[in-house]
Protein backbone atom coordinates (compact mmCIF):
# COMPACT_ATOMS: atom_id res chain seq x y z
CA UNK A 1 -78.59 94.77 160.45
CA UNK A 2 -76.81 93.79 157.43
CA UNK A 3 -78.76 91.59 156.31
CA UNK A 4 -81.88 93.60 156.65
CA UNK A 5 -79.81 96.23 154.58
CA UNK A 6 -78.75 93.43 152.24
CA UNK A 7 -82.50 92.55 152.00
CA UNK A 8 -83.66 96.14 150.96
CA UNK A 9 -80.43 96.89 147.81
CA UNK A 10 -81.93 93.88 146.06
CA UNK A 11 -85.58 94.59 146.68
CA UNK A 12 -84.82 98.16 145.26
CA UNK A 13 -83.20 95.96 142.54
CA UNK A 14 -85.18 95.57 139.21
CA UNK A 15 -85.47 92.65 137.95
CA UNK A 16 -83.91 92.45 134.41
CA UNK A 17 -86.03 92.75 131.66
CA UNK A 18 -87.12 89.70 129.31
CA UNK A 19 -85.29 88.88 126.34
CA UNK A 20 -86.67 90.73 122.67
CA UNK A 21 -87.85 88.52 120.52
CA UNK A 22 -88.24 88.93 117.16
CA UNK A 23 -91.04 87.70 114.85
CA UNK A 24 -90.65 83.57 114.07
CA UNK A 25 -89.13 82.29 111.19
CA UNK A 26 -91.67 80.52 109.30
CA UNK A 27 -90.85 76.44 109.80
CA UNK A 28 -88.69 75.55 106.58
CA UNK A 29 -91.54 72.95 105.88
CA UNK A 30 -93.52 75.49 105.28
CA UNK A 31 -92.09 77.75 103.66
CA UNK A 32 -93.22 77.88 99.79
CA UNK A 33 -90.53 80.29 98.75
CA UNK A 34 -87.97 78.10 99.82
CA UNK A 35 -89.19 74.58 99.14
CA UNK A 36 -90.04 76.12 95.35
CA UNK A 37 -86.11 76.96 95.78
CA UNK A 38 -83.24 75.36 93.84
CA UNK A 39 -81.80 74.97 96.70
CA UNK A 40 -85.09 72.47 97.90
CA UNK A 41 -85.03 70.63 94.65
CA UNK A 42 -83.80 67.10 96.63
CA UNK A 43 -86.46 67.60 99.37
CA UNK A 44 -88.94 67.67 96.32
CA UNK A 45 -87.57 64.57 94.61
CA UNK A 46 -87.80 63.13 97.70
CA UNK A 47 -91.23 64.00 98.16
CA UNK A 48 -91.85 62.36 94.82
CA UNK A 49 -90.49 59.05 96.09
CA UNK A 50 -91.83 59.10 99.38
CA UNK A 51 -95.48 60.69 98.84
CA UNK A 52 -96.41 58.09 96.14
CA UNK A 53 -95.02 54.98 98.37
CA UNK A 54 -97.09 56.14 101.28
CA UNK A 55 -100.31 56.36 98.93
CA UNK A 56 -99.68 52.97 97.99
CA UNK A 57 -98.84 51.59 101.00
CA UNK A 58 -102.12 52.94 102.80
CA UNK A 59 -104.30 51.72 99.47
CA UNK A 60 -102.66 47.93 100.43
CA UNK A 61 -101.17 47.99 96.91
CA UNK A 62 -97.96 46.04 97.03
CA UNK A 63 -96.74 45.58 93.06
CA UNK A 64 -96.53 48.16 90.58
CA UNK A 65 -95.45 48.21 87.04
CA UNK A 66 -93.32 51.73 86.24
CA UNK A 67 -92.86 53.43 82.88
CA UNK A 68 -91.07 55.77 82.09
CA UNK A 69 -91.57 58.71 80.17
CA UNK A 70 -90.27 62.25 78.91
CA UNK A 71 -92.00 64.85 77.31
CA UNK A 72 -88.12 65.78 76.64
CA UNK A 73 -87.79 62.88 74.13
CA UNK A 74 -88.14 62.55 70.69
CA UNK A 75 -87.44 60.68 67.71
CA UNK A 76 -84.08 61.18 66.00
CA UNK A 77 -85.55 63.21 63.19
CA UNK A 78 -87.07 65.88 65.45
CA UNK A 79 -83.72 65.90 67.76
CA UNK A 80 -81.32 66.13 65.38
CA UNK A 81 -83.54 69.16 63.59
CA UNK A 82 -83.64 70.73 67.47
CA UNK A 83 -79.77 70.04 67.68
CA UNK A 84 -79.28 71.65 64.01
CA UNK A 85 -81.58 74.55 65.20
CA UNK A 86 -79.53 74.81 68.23
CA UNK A 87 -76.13 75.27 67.10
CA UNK A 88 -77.28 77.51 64.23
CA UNK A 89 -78.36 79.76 66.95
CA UNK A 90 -74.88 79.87 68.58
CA UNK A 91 -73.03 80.11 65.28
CA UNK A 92 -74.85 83.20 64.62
CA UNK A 93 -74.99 85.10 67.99
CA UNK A 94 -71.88 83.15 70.01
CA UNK A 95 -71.95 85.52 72.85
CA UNK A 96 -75.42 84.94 73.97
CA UNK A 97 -75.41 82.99 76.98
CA UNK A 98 -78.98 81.89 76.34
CA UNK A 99 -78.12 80.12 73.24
CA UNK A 100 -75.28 78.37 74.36
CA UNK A 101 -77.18 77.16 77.42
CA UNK A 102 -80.14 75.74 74.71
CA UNK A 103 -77.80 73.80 72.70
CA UNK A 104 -76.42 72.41 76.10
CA UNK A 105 -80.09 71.50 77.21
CA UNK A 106 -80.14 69.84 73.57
CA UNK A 107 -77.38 68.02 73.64
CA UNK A 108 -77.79 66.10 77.09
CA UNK A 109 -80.83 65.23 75.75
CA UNK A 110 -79.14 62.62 73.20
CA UNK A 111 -79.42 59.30 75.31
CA UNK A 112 -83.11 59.96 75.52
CA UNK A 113 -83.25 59.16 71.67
CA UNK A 114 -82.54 55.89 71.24
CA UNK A 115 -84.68 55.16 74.51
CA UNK A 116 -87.62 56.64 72.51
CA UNK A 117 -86.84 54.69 69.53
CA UNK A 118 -86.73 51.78 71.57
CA UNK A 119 -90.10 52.27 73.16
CA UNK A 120 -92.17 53.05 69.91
CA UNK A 121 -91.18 50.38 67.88
């Protein structure tokens, strides 16, 4: 008898709902607002090493020649005007945030020079 009453509490039992879910996140991989992130900017450079050696590898080509190349780079003339220009713009505004970031930009730039020099001679 017990077990028949047993038997009819858990048939009058519901049985419990499914979990909600939610939409999907969209897969990382393809997600264009995040892989155009800063925060993707080594899965890109990756992509750049990786993409190119599976290209070759699948057109059987085995030795390449590299160059290398900046559109950043220029001859001394042209970067020391850029660094003059540069630091003329901080002397005359030296709170602006923008300016001092430029001459920054400018200034890392320097090793590129005699690299260009090099490679137009």
């Amino acid at each position: 008898a017990m077990a028949a009453q047993a038997n009819s509490e858990s048939s009058k039992r519901k049985a419990p709902a499914p979990p909600m879910e939610g939409p999907k996140p969209l897969k990382a991989y393809k997600n264009g607002d995040f892989l155009n992130s800063h925060n993707a900017r080594l899965i890109r450079v990756m992509c750049e090493l990786q993409e190119p050696g599976q290209r070759l590898d699948s057109s059987g080509i085995e030795n390449i020649v590299m160059f290398f190349g900046s559109a950043r780079a220029k001859p001394k003339e042209q970067y020391e005007k850029a660094l003059e220009d540069a630091k003329a713009a901080v002397a005359a505004k030296p709170d602006d945030a923008g300016a001092k970031a430029a001459l920054v930009r400018v200034e890392k730039q320097a090793f590129l020079v005699p690299m260009f020099d090099v490679t137009t001679e």
